[in-house]
PDB file of N, CA and C in Angstrom:
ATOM      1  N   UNK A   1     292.453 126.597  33.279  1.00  0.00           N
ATOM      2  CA  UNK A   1     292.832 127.428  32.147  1.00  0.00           C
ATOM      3  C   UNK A   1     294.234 128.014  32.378  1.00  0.00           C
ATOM      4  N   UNK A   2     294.335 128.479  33.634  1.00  0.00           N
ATOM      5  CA  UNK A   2     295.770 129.021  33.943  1.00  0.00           C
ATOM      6  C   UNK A   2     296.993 127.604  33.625  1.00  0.00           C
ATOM      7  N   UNK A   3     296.549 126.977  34.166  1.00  0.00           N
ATOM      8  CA  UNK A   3     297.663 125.670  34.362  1.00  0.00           C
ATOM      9  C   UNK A   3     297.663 125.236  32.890  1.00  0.00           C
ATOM     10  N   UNK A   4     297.242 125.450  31.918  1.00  0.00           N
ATOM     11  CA  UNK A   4     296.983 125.161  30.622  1.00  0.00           C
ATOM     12  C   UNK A   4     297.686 126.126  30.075  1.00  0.00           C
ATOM     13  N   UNK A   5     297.724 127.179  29.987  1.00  0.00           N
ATOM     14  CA  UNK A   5     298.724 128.382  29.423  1.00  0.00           C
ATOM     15  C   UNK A   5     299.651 128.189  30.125  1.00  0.00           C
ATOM     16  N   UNK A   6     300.531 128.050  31.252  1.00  0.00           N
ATOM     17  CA  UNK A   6     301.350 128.069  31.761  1.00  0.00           C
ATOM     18  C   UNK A   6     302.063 126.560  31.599  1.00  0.00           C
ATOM     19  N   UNK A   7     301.279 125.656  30.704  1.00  0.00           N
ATOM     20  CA  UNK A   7     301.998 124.172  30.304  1.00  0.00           C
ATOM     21  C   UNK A   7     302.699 124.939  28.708  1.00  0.00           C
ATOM     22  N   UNK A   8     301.827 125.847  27.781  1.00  0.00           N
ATOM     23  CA  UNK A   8     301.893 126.011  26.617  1.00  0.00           C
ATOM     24  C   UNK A   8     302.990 126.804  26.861  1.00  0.00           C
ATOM     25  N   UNK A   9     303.174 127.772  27.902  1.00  0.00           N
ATOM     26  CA  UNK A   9     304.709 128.158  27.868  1.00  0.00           C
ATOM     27  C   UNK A   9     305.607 127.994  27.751  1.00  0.00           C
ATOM     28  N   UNK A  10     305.747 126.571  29.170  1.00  0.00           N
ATOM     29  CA  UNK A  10     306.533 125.696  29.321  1.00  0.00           C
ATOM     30  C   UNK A  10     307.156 124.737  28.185  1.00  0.00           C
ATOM     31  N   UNK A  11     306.101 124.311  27.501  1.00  0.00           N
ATOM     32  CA  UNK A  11     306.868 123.626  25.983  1.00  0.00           C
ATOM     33  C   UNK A  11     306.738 124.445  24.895  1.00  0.00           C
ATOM     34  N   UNK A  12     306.557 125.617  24.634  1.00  0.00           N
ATOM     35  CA  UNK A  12     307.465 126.567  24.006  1.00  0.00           C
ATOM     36  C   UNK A  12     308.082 126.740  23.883  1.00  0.00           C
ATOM     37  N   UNK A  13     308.850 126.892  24.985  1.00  0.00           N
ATOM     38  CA  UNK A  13     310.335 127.185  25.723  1.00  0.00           C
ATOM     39  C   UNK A  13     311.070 125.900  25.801  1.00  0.00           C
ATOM     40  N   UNK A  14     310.697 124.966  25.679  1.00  0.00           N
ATOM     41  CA  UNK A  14     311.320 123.852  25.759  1.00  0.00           C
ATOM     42  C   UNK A  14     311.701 123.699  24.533  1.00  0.00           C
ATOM     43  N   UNK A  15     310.736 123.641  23.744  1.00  0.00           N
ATOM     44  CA  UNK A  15     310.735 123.095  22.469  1.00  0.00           C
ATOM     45  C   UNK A  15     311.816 124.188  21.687  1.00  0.00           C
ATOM     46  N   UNK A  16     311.798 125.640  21.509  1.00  0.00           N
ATOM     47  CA  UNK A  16     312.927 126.301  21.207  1.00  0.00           C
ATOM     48  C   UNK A  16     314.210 126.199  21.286  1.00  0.00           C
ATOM     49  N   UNK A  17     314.507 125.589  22.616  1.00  0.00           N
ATOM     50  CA  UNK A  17     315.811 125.212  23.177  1.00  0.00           C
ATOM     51  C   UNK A  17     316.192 124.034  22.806  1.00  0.00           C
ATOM     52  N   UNK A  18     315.200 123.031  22.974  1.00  0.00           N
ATOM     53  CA  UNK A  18     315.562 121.805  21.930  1.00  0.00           C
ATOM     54  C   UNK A  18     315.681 121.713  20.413  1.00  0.00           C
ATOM     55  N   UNK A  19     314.834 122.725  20.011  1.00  0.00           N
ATOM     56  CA  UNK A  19     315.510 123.268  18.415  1.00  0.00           C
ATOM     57  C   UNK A  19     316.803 123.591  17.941  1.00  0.00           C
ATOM     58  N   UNK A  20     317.182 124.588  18.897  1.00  0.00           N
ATOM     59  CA  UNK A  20     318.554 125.060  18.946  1.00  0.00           C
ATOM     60  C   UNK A  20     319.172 124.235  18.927  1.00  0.00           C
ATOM     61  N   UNK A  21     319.095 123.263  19.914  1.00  0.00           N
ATOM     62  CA  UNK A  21     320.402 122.675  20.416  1.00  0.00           C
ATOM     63  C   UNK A  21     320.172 121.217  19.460  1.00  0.00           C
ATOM     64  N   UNK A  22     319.193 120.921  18.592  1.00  0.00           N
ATOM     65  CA  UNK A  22     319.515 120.357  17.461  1.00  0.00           C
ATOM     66  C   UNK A  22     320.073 120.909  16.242  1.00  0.00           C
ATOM     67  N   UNK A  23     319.857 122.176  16.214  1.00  0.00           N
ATOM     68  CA  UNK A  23     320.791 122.707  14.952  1.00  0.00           C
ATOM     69  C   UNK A  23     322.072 122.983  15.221  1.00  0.00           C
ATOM     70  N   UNK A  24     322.551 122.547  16.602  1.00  0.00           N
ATOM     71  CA  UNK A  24     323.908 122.756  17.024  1.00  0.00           C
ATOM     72  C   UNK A  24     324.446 121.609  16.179  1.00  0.00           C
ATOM     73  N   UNK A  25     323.810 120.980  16.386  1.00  0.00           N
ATOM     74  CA  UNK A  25     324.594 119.073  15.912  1.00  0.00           C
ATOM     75  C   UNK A  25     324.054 118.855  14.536  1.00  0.00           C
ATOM     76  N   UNK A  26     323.373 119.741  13.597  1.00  0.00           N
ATOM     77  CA  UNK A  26     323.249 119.344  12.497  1.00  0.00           C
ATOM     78  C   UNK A  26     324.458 119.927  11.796  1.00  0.00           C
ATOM     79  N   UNK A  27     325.076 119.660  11.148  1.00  0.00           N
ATOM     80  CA  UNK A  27     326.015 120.317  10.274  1.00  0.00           C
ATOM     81  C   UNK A  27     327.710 120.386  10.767  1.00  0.00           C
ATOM     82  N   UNK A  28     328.840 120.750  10.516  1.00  0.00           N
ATOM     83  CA  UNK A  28     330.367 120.279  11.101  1.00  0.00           C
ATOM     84  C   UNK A  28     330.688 121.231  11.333  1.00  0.00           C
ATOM     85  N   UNK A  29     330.129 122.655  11.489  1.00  0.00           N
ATOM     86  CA  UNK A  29     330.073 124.116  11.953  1.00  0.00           C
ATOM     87  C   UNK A  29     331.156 124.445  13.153  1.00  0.00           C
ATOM     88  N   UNK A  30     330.664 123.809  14.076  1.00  0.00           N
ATOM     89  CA  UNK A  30     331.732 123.539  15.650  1.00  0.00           C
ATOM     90  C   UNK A  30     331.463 122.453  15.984  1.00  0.00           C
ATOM     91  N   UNK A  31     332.477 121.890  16.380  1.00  0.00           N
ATOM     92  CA  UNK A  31     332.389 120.509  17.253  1.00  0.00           C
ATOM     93  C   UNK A  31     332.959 120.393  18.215  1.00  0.00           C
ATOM     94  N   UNK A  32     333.429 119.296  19.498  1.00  0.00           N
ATOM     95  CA  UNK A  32     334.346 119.835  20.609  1.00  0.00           C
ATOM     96  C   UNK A  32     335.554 119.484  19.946  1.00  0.00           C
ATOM     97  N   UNK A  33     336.381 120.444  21.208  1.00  0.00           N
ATOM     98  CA  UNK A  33     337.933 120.541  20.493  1.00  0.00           C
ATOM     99  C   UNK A  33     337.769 121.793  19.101  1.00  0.00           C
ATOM    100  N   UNK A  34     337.025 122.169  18.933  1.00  0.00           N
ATOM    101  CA  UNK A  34     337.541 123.149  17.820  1.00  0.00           C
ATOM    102  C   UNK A  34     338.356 124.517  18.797  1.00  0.00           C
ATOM    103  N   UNK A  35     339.201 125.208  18.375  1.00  0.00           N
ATOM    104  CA  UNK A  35     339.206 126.477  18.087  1.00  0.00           C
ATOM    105  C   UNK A  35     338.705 127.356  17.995  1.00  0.00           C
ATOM    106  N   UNK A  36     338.529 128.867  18.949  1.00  0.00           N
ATOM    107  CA  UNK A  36     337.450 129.479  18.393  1.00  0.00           C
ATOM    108  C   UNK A  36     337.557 130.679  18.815  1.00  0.00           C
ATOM    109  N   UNK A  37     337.383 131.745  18.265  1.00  0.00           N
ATOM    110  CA  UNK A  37     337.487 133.193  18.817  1.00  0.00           C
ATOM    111  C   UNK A  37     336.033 134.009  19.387  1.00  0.00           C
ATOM    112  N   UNK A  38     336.139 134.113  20.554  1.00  0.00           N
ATOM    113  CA  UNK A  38     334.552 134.434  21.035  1.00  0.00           C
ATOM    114  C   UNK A  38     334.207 136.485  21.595  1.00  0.00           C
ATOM    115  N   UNK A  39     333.854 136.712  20.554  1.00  0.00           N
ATOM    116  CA  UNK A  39     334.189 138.050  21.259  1.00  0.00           C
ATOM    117  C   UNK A  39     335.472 138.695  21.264  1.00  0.00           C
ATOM    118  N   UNK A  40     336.431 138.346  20.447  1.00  0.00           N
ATOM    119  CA  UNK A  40     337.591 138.921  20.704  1.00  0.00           C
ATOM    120  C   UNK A  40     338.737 137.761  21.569  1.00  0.00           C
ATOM    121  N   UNK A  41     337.952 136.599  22.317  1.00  0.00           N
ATOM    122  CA  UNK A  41     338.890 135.855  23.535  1.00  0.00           C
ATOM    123  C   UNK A  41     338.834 135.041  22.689  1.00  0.00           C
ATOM    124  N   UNK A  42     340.785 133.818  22.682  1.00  0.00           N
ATOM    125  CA  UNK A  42     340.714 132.847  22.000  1.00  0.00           C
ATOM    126  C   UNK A  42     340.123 132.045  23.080  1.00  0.00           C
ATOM    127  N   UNK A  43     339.633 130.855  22.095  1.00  0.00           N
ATOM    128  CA  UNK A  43     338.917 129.288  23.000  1.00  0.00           C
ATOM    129  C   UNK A  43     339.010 128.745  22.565  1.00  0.00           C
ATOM    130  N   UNK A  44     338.363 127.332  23.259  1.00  0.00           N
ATOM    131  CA  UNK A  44     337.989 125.960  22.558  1.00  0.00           C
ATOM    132  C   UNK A  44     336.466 125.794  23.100  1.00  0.00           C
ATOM    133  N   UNK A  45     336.208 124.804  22.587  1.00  0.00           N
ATOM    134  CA  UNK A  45     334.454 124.286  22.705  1.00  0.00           C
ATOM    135  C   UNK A  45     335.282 122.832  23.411  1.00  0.00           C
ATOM    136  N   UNK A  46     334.638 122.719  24.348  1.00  0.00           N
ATOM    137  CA  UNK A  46     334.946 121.673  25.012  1.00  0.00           C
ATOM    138  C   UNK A  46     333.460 120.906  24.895  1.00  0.00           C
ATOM    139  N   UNK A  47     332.518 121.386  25.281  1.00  0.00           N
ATOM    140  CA  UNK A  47     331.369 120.390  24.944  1.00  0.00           C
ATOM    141  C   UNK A  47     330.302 121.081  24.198  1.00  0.00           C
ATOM    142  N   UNK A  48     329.530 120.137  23.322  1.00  0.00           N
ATOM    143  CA  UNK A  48     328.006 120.768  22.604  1.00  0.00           C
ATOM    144  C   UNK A  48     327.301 119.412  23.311  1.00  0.00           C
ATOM    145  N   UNK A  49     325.824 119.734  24.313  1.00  0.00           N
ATOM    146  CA  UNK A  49     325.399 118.946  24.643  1.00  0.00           C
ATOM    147  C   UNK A  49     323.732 119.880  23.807  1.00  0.00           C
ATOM    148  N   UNK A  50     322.915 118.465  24.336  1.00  0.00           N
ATOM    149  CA  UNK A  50     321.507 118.901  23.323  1.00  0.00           C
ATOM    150  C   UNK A  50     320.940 120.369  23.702  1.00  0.00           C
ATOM    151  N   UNK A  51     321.362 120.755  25.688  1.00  0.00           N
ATOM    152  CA  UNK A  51     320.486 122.092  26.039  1.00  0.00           C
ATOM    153  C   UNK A  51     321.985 123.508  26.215  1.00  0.00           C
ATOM    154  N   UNK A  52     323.493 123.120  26.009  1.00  0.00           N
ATOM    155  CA  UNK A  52     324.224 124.236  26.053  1.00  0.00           C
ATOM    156  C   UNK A  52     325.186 123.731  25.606  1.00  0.00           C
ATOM    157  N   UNK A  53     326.327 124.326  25.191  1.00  0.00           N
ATOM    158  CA  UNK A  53     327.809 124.499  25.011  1.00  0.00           C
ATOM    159  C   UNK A  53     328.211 124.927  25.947  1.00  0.00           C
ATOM    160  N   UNK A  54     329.495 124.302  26.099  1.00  0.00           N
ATOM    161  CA  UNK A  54     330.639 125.108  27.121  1.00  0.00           C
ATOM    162  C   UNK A  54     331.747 124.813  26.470  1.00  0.00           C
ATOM    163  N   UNK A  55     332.744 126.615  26.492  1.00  0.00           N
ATOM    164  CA  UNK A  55     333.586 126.732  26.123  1.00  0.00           C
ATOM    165  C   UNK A  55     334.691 127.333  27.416  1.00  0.00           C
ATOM    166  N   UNK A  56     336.306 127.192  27.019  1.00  0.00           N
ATOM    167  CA  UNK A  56     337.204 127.217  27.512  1.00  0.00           C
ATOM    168  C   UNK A  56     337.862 128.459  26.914  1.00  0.00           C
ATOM    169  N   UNK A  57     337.724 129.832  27.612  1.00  0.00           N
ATOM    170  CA  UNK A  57     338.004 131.294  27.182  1.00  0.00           C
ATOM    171  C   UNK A  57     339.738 130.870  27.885  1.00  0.00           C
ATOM    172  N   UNK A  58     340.623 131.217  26.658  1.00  0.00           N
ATOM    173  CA  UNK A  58     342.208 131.753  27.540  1.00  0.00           C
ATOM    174  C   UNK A  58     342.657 133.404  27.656  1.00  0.00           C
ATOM    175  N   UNK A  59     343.147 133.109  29.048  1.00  0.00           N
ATOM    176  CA  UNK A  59     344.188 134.366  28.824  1.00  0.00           C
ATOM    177  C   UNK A  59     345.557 134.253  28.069  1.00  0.00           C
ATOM    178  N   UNK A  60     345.295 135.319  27.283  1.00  0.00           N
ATOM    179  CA  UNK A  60     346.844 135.532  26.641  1.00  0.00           C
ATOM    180  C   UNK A  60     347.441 136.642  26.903  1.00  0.00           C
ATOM    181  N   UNK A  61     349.123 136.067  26.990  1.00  0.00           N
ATOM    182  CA  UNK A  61     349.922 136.760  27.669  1.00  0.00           C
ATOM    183  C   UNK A  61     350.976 136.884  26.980  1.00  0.00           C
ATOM    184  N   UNK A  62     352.072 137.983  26.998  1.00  0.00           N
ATOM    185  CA  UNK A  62     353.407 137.540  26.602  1.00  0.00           C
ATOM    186  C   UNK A  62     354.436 137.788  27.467  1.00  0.00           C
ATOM    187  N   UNK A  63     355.607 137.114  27.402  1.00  0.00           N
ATOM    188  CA  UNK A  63     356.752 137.173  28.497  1.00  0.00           C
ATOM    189  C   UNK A  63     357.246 138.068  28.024  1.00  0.00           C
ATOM    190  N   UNK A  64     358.440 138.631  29.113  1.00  0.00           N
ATOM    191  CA  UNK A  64     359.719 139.259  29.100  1.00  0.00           C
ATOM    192  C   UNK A  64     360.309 139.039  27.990  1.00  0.00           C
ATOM    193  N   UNK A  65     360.458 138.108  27.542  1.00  0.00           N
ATOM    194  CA  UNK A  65     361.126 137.664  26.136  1.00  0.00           C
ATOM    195  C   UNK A  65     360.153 138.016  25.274  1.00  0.00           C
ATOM    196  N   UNK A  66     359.055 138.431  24.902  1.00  0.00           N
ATOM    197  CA  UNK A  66     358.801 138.901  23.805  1.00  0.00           C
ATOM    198  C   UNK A  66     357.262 137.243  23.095  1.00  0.00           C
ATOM    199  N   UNK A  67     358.263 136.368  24.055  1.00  0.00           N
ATOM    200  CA  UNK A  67     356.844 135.306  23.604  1.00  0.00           C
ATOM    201  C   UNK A  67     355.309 135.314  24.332  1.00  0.00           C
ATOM    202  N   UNK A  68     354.179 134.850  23.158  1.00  0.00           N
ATOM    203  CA  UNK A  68     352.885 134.578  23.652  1.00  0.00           C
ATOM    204  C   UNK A  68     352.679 133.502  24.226  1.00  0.00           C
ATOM    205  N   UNK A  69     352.065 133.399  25.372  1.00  0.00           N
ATOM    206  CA  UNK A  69     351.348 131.954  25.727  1.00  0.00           C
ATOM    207  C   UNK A  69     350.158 132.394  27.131  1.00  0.00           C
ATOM    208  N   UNK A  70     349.567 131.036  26.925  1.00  0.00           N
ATOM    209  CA  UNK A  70     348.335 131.138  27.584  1.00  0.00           C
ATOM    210  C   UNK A  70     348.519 130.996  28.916  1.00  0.00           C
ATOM    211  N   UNK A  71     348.182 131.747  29.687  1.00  0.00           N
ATOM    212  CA  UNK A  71     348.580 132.328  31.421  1.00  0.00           C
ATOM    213  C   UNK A  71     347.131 131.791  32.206  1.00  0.00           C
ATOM    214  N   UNK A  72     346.441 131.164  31.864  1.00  0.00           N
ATOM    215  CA  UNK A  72     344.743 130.599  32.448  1.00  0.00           C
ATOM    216  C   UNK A  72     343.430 130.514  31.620  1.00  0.00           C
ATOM    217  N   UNK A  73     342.724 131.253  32.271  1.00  0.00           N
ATOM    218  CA  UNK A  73     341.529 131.649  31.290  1.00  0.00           C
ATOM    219  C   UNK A  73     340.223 131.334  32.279  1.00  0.00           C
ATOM    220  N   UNK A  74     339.170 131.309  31.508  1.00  0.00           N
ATOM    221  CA  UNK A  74     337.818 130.797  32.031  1.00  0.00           C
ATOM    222  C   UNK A  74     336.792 129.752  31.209  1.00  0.00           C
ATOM    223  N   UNK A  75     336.416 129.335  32.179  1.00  0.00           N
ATOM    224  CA  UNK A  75     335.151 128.403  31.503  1.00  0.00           C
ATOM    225  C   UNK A  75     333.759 129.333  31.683  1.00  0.00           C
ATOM    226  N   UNK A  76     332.903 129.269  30.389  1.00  0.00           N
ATOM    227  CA  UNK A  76     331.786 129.917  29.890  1.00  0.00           C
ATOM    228  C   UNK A  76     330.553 129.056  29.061  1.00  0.00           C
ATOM    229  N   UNK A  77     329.688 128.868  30.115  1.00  0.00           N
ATOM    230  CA  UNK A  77     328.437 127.716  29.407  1.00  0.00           C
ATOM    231  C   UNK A  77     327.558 128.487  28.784  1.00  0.00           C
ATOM    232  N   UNK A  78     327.174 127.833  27.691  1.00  0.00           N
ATOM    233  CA  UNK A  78     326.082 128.974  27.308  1.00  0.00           C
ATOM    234  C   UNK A  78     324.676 128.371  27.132  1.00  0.00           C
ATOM    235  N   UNK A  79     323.821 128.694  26.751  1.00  0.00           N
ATOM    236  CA  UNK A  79     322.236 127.893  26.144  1.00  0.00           C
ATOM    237  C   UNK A  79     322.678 127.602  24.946  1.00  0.00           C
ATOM    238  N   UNK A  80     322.038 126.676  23.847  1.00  0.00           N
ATOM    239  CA  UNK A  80     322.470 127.163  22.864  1.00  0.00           C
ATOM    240  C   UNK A  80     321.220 127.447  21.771  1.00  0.00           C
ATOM    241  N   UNK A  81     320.431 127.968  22.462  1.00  0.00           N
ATOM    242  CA  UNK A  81     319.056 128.933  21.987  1.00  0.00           C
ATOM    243  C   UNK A  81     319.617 130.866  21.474  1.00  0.00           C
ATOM    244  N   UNK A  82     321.111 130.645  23.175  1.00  0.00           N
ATOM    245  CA  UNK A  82     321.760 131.703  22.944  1.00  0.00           C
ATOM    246  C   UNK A  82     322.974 132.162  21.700  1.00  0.00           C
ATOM    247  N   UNK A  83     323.414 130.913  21.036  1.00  0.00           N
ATOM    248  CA  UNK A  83     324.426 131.207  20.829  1.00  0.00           C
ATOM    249  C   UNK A  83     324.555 132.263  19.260  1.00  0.00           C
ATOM    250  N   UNK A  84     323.164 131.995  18.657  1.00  0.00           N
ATOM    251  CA  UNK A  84     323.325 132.921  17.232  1.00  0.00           C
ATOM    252  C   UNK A  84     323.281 134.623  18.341  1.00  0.00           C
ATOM    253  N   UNK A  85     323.648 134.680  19.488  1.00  0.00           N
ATOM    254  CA  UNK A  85     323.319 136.030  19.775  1.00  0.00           C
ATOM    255  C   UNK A  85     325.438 136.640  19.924  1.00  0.00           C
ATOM    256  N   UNK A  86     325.818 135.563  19.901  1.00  0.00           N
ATOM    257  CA  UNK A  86     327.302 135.720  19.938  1.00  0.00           C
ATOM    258  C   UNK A  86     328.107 136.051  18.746  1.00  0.00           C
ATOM    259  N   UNK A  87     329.114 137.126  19.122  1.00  0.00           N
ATOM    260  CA  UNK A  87     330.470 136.810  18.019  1.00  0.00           C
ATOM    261  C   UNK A  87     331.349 135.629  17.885  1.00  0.00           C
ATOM    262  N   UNK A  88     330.882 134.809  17.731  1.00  0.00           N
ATOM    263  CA  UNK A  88     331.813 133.348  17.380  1.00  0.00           C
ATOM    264  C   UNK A  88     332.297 133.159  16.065  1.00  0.00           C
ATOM    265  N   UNK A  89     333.694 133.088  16.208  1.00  0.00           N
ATOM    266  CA  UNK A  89     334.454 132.881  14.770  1.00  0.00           C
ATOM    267  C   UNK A  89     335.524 131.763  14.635  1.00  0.00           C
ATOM    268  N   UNK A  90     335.563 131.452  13.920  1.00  0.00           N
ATOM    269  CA  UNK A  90     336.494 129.782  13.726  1.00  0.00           C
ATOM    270  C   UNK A  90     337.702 130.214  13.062  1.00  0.00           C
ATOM    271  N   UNK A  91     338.803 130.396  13.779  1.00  0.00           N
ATOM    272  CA  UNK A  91     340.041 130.607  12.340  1.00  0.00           C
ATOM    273  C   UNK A  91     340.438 129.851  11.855  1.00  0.00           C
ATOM    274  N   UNK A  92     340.939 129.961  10.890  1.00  0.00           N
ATOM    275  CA  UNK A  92     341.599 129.083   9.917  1.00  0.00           C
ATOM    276  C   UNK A  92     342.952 128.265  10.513  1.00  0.00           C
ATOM    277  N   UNK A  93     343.420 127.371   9.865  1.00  0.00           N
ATOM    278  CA  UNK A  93     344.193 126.204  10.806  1.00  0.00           C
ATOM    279  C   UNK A  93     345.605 127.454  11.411  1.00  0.00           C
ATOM    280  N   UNK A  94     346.208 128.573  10.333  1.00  0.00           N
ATOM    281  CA  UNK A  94     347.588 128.953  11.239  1.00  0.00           C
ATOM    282  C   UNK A  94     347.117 130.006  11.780  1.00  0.00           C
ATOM    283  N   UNK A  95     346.890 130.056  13.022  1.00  0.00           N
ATOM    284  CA  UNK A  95     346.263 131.540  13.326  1.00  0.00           C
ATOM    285  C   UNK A  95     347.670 131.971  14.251  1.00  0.00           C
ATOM    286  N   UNK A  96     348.132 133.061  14.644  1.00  0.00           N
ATOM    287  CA  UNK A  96     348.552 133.972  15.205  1.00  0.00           C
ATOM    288  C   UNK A  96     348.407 134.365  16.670  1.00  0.00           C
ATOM    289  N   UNK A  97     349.150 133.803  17.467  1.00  0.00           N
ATOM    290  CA  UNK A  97     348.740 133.939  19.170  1.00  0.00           C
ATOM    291  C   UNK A  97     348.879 135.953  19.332  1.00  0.00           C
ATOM    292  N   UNK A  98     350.226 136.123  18.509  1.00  0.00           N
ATOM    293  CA  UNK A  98     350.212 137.527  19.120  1.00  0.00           C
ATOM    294  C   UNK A  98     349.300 138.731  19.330  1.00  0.00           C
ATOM    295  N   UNK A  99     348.075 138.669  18.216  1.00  0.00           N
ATOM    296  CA  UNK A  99     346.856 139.497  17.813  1.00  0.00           C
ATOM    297  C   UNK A  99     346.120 139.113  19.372  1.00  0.00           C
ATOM    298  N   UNK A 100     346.114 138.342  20.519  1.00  0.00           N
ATOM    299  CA  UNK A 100     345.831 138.199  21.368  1.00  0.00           C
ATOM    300  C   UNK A 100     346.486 138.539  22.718  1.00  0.00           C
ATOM    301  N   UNK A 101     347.256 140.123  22.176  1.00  0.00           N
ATOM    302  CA  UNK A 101     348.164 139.859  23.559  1.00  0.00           C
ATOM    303  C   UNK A 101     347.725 140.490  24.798  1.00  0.00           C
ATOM    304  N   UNK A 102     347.953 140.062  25.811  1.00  0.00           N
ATOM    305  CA  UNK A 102     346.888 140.081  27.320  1.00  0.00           C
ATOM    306  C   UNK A 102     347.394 141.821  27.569  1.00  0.00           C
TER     307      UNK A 102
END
């Protein structure tokens, strides 16, 4: 009986995460290579696989001269059971580096 509830967990949980990560790929929402503002950090989506996303967070910086550009950043995987729990926003094609300055 135990090993029987503890299977029904197990594909619960499975099955949720495989939900998710099919409604990742239904629709042209994000794809890799998009653009993307996560929380405030610009990115890209480098991959949507069936159980997570991983995205590419930059640092932004500006020089002595007054220009923006990207100084590193981080990589950030997520579930994607997790991701309706995020601020994720897509801008529009001319976006503005300076609203990002480090």
């Amino acid at each position: 009986m135990f090993l029987a509830g503890l299977a029904v967990l197990f594909f619960k949980t499975t099955l949720e995460s495989l939900i998710a990560g099919l409604l990742v790929f239904v629709g042209n929402d994000y794809n890799n290579d998009d653009i993307i503002i996560l929380d405030g950090r610009l990115g890209r989506i480098v991959r949507v696989s069936m159980w997570k996303t991983t995205f590419y967070l930059y640092t932004v910086k500006k020089d002595p001269d007054g220009k923006t550009f990207i100084s590193g950043g981080t990589k950030l995987i997520v579930e994607n059971d997790k991701l309706k729990d995020l601020k994720l926003e897509k801008p529009l094609d001319n976006f503005d580096l300076d609203m990002f300055e480090g």
